[in-house]
N, C-alpha and C. Protein backbone atom coordinates (compact mmCIF):
# COMPACT_ATOMS: atom_id res chain seq x y z
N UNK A 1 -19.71 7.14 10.15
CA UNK A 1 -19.62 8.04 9.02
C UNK A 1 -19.92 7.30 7.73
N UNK A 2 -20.61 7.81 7.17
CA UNK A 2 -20.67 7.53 5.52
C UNK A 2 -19.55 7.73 4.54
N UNK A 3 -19.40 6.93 3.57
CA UNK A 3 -17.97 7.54 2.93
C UNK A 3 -17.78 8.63 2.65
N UNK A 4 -18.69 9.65 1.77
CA UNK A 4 -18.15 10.84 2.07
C UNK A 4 -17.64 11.81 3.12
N UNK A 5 -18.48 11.29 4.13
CA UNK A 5 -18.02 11.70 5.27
C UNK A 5 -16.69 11.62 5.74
N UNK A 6 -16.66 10.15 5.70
CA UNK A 6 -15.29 9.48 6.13
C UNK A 6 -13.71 10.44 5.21
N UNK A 7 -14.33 10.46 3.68
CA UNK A 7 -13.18 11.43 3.06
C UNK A 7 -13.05 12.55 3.61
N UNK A 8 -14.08 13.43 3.76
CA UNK A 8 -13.65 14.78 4.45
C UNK A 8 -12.81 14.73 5.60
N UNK A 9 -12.99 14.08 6.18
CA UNK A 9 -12.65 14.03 7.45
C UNK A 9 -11.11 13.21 7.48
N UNK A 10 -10.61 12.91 6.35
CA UNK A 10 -9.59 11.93 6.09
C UNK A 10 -8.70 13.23 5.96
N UNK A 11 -7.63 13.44 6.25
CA UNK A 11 -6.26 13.96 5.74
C UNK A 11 -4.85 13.84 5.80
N UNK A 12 -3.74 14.07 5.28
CA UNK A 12 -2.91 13.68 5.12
C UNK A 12 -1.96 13.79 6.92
N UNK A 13 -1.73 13.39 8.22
CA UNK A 13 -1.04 13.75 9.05
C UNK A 13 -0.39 14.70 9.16
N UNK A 14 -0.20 15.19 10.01
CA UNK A 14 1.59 15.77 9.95
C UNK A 14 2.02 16.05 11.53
N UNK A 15 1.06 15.23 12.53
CA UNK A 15 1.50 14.88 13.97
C UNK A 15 0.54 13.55 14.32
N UNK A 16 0.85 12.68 14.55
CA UNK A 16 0.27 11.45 15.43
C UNK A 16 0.71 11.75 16.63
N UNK A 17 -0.27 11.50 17.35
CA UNK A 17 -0.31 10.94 18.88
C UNK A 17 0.23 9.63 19.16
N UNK A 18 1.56 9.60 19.58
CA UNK A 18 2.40 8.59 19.76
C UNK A 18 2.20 7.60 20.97
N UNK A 19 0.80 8.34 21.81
CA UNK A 19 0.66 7.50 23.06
C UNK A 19 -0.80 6.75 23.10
N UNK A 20 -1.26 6.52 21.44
CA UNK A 20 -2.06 5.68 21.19
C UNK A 20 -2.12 5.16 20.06
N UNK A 21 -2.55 3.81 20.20
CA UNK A 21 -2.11 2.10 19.51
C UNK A 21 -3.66 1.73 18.60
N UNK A 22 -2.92 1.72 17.38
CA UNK A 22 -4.08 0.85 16.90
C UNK A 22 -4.78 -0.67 17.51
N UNK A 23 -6.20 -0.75 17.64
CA UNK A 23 -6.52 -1.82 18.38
C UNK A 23 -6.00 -3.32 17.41
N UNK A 24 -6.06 -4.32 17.69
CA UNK A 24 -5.57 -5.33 16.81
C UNK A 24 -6.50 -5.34 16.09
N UNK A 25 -7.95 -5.75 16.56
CA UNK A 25 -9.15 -5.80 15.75
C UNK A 25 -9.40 -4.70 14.28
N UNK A 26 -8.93 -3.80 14.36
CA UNK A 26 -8.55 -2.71 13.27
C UNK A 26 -7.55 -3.04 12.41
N UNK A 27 -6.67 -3.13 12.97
CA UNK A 27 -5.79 -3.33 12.21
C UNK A 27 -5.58 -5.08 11.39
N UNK A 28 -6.69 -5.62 11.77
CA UNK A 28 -6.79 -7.33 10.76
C UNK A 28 -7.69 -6.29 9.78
N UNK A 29 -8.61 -5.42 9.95
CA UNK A 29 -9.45 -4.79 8.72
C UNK A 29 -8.61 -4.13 7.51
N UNK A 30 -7.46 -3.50 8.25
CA UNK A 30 -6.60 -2.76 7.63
C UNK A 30 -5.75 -3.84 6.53
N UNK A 31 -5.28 -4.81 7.13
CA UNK A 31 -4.84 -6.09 6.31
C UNK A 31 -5.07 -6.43 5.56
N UNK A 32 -6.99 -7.19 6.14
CA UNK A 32 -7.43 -7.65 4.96
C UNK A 32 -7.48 -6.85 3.72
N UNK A 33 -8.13 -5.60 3.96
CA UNK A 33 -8.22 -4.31 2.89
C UNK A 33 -6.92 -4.36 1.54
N UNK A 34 -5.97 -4.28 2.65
CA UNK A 34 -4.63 -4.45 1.57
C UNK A 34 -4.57 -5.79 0.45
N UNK A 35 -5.17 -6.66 1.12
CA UNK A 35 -4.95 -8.53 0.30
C UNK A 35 -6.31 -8.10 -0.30
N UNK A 36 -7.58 -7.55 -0.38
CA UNK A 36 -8.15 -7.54 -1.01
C UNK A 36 -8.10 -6.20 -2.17
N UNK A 37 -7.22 -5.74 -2.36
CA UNK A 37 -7.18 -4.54 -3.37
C UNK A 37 -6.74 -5.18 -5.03
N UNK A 38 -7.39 -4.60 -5.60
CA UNK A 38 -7.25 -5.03 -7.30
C UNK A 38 -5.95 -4.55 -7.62
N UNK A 39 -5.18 -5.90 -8.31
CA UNK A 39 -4.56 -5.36 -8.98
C UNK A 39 -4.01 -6.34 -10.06
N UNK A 40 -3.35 -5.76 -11.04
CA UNK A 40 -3.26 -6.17 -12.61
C UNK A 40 -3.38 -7.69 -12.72
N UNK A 41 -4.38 -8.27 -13.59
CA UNK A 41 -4.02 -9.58 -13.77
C UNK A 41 -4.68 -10.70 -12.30
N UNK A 42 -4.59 -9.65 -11.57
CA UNK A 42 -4.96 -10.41 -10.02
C UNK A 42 -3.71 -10.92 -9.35
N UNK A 43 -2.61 -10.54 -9.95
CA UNK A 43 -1.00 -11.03 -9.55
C UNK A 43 -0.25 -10.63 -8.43
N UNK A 44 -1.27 -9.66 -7.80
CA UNK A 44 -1.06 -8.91 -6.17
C UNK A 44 0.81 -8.81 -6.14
N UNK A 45 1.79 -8.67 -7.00
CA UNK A 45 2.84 -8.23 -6.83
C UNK A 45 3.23 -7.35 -5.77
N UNK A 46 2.53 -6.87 -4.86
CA UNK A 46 2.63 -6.04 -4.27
C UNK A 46 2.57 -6.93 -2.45
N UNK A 47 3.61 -6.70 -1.34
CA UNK A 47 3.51 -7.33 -0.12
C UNK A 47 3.88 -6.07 0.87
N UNK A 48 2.83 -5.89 1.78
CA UNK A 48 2.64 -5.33 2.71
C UNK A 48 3.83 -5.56 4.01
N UNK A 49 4.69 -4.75 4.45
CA UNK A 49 5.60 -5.27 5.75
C UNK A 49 5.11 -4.03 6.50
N UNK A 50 4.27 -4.26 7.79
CA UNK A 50 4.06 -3.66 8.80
C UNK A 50 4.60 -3.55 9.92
N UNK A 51 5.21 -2.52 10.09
CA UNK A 51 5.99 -2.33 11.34
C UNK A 51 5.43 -1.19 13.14
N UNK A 52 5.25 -1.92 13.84
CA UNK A 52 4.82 -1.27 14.99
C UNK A 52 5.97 -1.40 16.27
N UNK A 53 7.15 -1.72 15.73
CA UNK A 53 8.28 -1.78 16.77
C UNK A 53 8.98 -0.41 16.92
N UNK A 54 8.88 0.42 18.37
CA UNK A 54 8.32 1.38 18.40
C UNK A 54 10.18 2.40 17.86
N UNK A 55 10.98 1.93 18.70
CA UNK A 55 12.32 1.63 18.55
C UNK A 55 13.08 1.63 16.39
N UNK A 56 12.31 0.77 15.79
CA UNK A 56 12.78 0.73 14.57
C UNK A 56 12.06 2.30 13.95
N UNK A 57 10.71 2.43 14.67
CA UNK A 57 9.88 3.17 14.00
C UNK A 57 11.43 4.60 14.07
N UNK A 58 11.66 4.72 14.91
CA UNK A 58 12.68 5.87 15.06
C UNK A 58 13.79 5.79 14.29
N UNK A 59 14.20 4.80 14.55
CA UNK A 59 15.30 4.60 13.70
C UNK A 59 15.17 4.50 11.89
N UNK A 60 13.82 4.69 11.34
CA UNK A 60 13.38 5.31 10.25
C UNK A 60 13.52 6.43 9.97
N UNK A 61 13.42 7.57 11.26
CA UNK A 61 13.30 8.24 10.76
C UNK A 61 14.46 9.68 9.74
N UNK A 62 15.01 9.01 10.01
CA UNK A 62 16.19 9.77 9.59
C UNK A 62 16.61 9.48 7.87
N UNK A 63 15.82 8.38 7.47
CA UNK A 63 16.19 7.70 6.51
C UNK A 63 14.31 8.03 5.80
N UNK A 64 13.67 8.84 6.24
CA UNK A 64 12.42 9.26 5.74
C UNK A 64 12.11 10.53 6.07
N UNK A 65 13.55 11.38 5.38
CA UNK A 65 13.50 12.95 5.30
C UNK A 65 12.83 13.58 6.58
N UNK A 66 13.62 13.09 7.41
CA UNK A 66 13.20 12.84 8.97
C UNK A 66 12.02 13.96 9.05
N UNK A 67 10.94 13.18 8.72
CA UNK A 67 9.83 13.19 9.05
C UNK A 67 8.96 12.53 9.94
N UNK A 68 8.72 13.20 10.77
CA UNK A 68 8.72 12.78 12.38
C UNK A 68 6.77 11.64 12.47
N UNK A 69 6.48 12.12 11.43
CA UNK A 69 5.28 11.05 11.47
C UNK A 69 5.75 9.60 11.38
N UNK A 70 6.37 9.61 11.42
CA UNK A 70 7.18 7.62 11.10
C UNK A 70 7.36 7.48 12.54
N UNK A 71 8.17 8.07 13.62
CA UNK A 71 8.18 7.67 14.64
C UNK A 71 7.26 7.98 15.54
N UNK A 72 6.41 8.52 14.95
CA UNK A 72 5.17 8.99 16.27
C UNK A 72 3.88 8.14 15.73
N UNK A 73 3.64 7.52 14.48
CA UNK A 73 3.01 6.80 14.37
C UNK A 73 2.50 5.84 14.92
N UNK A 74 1.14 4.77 14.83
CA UNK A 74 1.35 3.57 15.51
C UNK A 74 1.69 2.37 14.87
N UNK A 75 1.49 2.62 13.55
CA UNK A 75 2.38 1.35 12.75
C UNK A 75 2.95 2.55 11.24
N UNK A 76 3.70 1.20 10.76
CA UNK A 76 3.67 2.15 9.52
C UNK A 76 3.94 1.14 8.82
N UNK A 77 2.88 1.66 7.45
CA UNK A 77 2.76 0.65 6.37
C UNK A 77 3.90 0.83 5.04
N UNK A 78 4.51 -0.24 4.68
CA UNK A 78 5.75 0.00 3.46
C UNK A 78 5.03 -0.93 2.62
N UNK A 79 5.28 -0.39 1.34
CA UNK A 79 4.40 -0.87 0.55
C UNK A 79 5.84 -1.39 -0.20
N UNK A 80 6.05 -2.92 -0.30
CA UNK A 80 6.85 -3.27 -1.89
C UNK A 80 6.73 -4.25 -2.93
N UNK A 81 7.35 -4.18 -3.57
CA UNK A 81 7.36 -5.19 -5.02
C UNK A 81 8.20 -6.00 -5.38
N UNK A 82 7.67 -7.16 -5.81
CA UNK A 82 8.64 -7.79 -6.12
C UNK A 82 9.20 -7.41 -7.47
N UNK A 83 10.49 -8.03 -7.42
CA UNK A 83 11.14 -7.63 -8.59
C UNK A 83 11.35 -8.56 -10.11
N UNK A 84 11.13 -9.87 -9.22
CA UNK A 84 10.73 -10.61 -10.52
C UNK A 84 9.80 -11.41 -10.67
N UNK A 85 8.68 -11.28 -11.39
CA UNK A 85 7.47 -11.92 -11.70
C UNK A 85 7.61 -12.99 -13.26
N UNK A 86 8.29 -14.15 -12.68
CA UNK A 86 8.67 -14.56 -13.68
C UNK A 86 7.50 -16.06 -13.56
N UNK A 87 8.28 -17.02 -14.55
CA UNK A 87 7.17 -17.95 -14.72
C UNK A 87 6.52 -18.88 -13.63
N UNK A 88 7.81 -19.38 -12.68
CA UNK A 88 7.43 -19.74 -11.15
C UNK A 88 6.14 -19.14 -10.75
N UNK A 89 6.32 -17.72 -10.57
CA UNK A 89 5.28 -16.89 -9.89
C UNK A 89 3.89 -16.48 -10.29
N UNK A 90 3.50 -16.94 -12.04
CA UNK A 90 2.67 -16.67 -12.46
C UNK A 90 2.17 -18.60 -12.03
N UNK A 91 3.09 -19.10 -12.30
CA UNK A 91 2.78 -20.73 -12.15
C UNK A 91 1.95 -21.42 -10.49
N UNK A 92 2.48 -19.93 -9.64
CA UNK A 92 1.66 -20.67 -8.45
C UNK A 92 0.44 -19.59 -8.01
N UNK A 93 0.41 -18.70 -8.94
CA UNK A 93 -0.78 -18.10 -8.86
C UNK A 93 -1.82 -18.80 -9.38
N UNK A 94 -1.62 -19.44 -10.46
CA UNK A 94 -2.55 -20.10 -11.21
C UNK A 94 -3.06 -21.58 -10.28
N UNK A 95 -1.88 -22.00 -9.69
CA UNK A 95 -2.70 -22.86 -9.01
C UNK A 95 -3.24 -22.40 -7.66
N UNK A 96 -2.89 -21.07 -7.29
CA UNK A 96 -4.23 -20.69 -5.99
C UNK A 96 -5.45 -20.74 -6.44
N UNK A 97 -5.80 -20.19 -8.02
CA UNK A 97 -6.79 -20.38 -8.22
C UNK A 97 -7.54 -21.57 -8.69
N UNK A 98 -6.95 -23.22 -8.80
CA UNK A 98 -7.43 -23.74 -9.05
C UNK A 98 -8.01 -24.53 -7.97
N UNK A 99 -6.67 -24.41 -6.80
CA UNK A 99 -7.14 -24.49 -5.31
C UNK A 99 -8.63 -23.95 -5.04
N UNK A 100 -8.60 -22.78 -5.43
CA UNK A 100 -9.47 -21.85 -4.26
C UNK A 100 -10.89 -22.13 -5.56
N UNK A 101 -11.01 -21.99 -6.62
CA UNK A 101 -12.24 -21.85 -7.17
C UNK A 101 -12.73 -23.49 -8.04
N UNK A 102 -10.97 -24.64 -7.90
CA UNK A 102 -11.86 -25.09 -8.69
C UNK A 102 -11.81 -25.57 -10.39
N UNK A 103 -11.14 -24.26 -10.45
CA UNK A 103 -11.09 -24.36 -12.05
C UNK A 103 -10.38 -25.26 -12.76
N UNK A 104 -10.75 -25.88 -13.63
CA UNK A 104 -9.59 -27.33 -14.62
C UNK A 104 -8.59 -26.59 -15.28
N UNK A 105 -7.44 -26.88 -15.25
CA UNK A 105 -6.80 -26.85 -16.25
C UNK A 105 -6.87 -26.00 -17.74
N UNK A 106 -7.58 -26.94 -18.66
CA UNK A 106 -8.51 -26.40 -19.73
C UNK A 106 -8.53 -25.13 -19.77
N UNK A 107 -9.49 -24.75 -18.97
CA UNK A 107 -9.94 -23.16 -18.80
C UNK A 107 -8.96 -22.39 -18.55
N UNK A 108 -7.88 -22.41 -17.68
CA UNK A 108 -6.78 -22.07 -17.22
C UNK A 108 -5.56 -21.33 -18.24
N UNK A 109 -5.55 -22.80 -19.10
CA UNK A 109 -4.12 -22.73 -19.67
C UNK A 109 -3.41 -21.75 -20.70
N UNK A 110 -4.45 -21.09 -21.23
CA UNK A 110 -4.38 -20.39 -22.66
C UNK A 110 -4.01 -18.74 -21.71
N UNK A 111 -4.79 -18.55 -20.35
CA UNK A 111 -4.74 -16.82 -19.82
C UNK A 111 -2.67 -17.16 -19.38
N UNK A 112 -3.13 -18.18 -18.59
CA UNK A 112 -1.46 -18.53 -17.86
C UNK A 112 -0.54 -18.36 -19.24
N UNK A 113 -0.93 -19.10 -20.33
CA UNK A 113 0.80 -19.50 -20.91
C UNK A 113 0.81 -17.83 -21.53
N UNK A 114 0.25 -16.84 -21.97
CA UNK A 114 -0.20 -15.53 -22.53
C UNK A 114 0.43 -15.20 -21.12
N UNK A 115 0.20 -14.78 -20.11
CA UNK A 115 1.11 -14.22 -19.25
C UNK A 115 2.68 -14.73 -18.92
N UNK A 116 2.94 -16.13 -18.86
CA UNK A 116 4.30 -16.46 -18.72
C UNK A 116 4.91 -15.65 -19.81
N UNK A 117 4.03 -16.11 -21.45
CA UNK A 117 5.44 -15.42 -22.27
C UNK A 117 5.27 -13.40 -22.57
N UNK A 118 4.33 -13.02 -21.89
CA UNK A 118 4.27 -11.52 -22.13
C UNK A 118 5.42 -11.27 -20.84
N UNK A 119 5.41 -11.96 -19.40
CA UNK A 119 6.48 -10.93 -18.58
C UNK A 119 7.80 -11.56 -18.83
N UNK A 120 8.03 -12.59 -20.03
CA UNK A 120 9.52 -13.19 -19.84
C UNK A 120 9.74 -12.14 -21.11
N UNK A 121 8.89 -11.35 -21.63
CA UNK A 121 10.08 -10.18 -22.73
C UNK A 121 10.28 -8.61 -21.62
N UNK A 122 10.00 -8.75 -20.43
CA UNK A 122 9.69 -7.53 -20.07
C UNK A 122 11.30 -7.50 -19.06
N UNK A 123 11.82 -6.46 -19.00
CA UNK A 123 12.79 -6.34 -18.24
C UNK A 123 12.76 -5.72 -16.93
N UNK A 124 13.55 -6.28 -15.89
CA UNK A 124 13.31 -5.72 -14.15
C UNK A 124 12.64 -4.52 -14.20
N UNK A 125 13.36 -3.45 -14.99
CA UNK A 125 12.61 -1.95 -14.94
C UNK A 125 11.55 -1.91 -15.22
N UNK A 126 10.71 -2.85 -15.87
CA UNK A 126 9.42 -2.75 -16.35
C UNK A 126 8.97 -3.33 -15.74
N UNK A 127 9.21 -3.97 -14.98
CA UNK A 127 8.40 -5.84 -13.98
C UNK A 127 7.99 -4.36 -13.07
N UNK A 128 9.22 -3.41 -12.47
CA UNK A 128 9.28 -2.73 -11.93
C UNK A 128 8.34 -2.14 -11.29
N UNK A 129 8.46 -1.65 -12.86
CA UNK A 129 7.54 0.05 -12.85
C UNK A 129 6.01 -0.66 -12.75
N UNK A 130 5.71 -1.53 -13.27
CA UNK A 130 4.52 -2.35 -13.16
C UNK A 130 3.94 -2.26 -11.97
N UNK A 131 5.05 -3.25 -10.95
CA UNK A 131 4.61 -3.22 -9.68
C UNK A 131 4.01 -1.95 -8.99
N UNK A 132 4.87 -1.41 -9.11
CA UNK A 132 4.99 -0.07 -8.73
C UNK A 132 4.00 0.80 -8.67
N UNK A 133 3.12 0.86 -9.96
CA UNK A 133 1.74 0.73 -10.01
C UNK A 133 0.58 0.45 -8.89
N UNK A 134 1.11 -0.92 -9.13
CA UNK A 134 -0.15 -1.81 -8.09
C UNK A 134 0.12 -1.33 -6.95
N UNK A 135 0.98 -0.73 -6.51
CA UNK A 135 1.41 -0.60 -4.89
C UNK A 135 0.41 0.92 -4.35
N UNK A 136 0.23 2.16 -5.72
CA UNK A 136 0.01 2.93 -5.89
C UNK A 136 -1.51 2.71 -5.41
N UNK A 137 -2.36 1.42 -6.48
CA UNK A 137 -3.52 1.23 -6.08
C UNK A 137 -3.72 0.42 -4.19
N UNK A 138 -3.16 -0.15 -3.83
CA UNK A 138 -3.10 -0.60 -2.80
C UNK A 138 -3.18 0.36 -1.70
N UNK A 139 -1.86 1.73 -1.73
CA UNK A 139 -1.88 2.64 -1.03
C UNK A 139 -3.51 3.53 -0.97
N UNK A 140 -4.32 3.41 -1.98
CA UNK A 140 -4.73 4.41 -2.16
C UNK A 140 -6.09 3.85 -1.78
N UNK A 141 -6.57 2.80 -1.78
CA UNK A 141 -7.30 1.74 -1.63
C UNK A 141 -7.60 1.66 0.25
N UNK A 142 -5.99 1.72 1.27
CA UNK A 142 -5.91 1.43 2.34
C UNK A 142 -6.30 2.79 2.43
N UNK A 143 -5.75 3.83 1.92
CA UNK A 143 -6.53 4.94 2.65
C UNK A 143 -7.37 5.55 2.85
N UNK A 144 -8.51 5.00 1.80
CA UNK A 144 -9.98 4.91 2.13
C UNK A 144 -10.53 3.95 3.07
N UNK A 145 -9.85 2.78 3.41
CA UNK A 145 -10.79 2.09 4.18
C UNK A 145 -9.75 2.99 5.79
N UNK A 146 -8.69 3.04 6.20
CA UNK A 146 -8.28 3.84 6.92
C UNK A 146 -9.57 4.89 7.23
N UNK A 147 -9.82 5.35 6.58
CA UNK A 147 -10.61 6.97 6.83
C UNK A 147 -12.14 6.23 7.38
N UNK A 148 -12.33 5.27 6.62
CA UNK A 148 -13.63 4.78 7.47
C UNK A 148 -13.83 3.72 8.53
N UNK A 149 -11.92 3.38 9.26
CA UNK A 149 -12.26 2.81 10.53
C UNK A 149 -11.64 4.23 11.48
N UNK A 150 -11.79 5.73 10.74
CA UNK A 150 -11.17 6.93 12.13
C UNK A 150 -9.78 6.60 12.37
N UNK A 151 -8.98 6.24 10.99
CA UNK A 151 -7.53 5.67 11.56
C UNK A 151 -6.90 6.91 10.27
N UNK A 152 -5.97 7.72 10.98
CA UNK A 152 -5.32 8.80 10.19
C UNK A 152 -4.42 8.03 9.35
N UNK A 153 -3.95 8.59 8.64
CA UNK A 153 -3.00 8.23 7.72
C UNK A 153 -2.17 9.48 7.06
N UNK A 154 -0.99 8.82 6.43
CA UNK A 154 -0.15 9.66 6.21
C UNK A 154 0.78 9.64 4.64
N UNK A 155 0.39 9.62 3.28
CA UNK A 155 1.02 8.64 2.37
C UNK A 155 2.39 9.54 1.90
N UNK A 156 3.65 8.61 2.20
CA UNK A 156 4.74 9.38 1.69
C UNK A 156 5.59 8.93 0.62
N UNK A 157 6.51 9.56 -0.35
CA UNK A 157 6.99 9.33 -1.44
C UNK A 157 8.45 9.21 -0.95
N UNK A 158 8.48 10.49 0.03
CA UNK A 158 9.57 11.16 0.70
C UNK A 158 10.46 10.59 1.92
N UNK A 159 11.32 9.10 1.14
CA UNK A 159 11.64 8.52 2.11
C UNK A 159 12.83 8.03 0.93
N UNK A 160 14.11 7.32 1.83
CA UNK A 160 15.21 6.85 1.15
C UNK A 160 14.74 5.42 0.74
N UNK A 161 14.00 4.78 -0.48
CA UNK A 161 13.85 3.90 -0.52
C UNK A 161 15.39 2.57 -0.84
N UNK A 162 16.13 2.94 -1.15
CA UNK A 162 17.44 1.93 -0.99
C UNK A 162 17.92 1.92 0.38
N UNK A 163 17.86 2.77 0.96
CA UNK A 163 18.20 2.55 2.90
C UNK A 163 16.96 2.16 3.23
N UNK A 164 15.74 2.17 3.13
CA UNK A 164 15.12 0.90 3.77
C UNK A 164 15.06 -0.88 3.03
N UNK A 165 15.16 -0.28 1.74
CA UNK A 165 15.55 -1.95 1.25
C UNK A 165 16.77 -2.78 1.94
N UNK A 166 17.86 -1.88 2.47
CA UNK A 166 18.78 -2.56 3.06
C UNK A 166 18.77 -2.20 4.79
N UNK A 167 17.88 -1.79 5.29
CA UNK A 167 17.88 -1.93 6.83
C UNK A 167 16.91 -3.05 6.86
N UNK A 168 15.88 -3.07 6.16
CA UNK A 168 15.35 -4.49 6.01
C UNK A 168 15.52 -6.11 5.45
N UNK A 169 16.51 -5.70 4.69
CA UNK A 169 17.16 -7.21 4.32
C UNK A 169 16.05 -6.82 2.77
N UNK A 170 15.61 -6.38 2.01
CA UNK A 170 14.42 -6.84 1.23
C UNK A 170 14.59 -7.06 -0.03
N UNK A 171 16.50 -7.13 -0.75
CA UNK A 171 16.82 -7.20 -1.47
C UNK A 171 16.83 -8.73 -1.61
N UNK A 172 17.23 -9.76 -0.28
CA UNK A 172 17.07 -10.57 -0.27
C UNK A 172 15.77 -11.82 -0.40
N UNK A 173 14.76 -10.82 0.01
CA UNK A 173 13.55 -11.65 -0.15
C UNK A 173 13.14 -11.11 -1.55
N UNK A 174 13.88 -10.73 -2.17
CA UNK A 174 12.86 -10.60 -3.93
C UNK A 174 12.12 -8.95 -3.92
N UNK A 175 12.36 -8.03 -2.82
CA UNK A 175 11.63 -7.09 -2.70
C UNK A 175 11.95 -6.11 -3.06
N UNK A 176 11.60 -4.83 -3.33
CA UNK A 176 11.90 -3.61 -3.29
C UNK A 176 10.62 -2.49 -2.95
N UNK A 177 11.05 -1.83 -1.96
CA UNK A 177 10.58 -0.38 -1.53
C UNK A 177 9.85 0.77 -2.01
N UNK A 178 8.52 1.13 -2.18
CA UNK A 178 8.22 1.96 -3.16
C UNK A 178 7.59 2.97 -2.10
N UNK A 179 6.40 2.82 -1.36
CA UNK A 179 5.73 4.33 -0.48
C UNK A 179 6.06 3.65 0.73
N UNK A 180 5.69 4.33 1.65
CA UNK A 180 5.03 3.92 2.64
C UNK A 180 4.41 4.59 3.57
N UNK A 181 3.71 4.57 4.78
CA UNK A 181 2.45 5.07 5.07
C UNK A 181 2.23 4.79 6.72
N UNK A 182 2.38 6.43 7.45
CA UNK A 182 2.55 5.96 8.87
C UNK A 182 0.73 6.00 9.34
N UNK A 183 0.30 5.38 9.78
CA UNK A 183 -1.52 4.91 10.24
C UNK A 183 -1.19 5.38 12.18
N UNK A 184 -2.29 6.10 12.52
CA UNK A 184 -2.05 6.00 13.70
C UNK A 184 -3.51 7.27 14.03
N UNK A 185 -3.44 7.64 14.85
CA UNK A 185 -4.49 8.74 15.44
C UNK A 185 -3.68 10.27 15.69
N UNK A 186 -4.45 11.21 14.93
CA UNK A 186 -4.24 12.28 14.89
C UNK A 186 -4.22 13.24 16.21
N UNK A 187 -2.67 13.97 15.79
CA UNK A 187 -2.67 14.69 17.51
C UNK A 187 -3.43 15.96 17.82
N UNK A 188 -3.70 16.30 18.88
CA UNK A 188 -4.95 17.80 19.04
C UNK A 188 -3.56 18.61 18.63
N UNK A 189 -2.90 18.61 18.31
CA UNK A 189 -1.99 19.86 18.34
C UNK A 189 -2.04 19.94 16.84
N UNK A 190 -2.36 18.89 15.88
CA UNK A 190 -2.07 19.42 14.48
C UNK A 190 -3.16 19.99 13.73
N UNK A 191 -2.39 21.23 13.88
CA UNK A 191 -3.60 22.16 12.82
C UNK A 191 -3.75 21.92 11.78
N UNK A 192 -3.40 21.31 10.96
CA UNK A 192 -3.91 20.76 9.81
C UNK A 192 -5.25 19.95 9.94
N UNK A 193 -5.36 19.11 10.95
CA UNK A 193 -6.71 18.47 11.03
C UNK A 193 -7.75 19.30 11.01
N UNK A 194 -8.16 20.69 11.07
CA UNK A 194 -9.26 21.55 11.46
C UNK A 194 -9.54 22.54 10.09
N UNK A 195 -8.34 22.12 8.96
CA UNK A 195 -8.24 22.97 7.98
C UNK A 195 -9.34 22.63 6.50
N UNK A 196 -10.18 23.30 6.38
CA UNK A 196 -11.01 23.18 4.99
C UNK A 196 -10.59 22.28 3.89
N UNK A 197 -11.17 21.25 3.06
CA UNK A 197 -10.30 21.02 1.99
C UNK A 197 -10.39 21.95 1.21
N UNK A 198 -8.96 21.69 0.41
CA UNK A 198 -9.28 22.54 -0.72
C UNK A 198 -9.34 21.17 -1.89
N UNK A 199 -10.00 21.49 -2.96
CA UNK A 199 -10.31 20.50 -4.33
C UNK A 199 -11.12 21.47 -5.43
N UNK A 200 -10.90 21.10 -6.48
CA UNK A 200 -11.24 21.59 -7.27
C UNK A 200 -12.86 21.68 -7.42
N UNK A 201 -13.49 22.30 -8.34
CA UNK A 201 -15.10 22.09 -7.83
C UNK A 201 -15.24 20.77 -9.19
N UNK A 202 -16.28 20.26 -8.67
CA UNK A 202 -16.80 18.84 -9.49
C UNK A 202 -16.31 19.40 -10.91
N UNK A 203 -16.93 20.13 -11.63
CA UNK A 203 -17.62 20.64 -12.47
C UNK A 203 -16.22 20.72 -13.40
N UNK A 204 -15.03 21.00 -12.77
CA UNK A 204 -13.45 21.35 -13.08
C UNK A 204 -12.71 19.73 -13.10
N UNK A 205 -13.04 18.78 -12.23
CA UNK A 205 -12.26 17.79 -11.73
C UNK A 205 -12.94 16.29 -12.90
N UNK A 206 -14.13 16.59 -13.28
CA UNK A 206 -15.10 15.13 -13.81
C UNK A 206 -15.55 15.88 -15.18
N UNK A 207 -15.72 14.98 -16.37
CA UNK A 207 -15.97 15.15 -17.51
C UNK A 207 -17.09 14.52 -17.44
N UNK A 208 -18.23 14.79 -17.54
CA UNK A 208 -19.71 13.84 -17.73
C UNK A 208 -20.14 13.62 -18.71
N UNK A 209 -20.38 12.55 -19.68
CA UNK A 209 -20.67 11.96 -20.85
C UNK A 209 -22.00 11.38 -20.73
N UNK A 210 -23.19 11.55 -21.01
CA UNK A 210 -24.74 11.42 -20.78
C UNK A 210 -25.15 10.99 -22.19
């Protein structure tokens, strides 16, 4: 499929076929996709925890407005943030990139010390809401490349995010909970897959400036 293609044909779940598995080979595409998505600064605040343990998947669901796509899924993606992006964290970003591209110092020092002292006035709620953001682009990012490896998806808001921060421990690793997103193959029984989009027409949705 071509991307447009691939969008039409993309829609939101609302039954997976629980008796088929994303291949591994798919799902490293699905990965990479996520580590390669833009976001602010290049500070990727945002860490992917993928879960395909079939057992936890259930035991979600009750704690995600028991919505039965979480346990019939074949993985499901939680998208979170860290909560503090403080100078440490801008400090070893800067040296991935001197690792990875190279760059001296010099060139470096003036973007880094401009970010250490812009997020040390910003408070958790704002580090927050920041993240929070990026997670938004990430989600939205995986679900286009989703649609063009034929892998359904499902993006939800509608989940207890403080009961999964604490069935996961993720308060402890610096994390917090924002979407998350059951990936798996769509079941013949859901009529929703066969249904027209609806969208606004171009003409209503895009402002063209020529």
């Amino acid at each position: 499929m071509n991307i447009i293609e691939a969008l039409n044909w993309r829609y939101a779940a609302k039954n997976f076929d629980s008796t088929r598995i994303i291949p591994n080979e798919t799902i490293e595409v699905i990965k990479e996709s996520f580590n390669l998505t833009a976001s602010s600064y290049g500070l990727q605040p945002v860490k992917l925890l993928l879960v395909s343990n079939k057992s936890i998947l259930q035991e979600l669901v009750p704690i995600s407005s028991n919505q039965k796509q979480v346990g019939q899924a074949s993985h499901l993606c939680i998208f979170c943030v860290y909560t503090n992006v403080d100078e440490a964290y801008i400090r070893t970003y800067f040296e991935n990139i001197k690792s990875i591209r190279k760059t001296p110092d010099a060139v470096l020092n003036s973007f880094r010390e401009s970010l250490i002292s812009s997020f040390a006035t910003k408070s958790p709620d704002e580090i927050f809401n920041w993240g929070a953001k990026q997670a938004y682009l990430a989600l939205g990012n995986m679900l286009t490349v989703c649609a063009t490896q034929e892998i359904d998806a499902c993006p939800m808001e509608g989940f207890d995010p403080i009961a999964y921060d604490e069935y996961f421990k993720l308060n402890e690793q610096g994390l917090r909970s924002v979407l998350v997103m059951p990936i798996g193959f769509r079941a013949k029984v859901d009529m929703f897959a066969d249904l027209k989009k609806v969208r606004k027409d171009l003409r209503d949705s895009i402002i063209e400036i020529k």
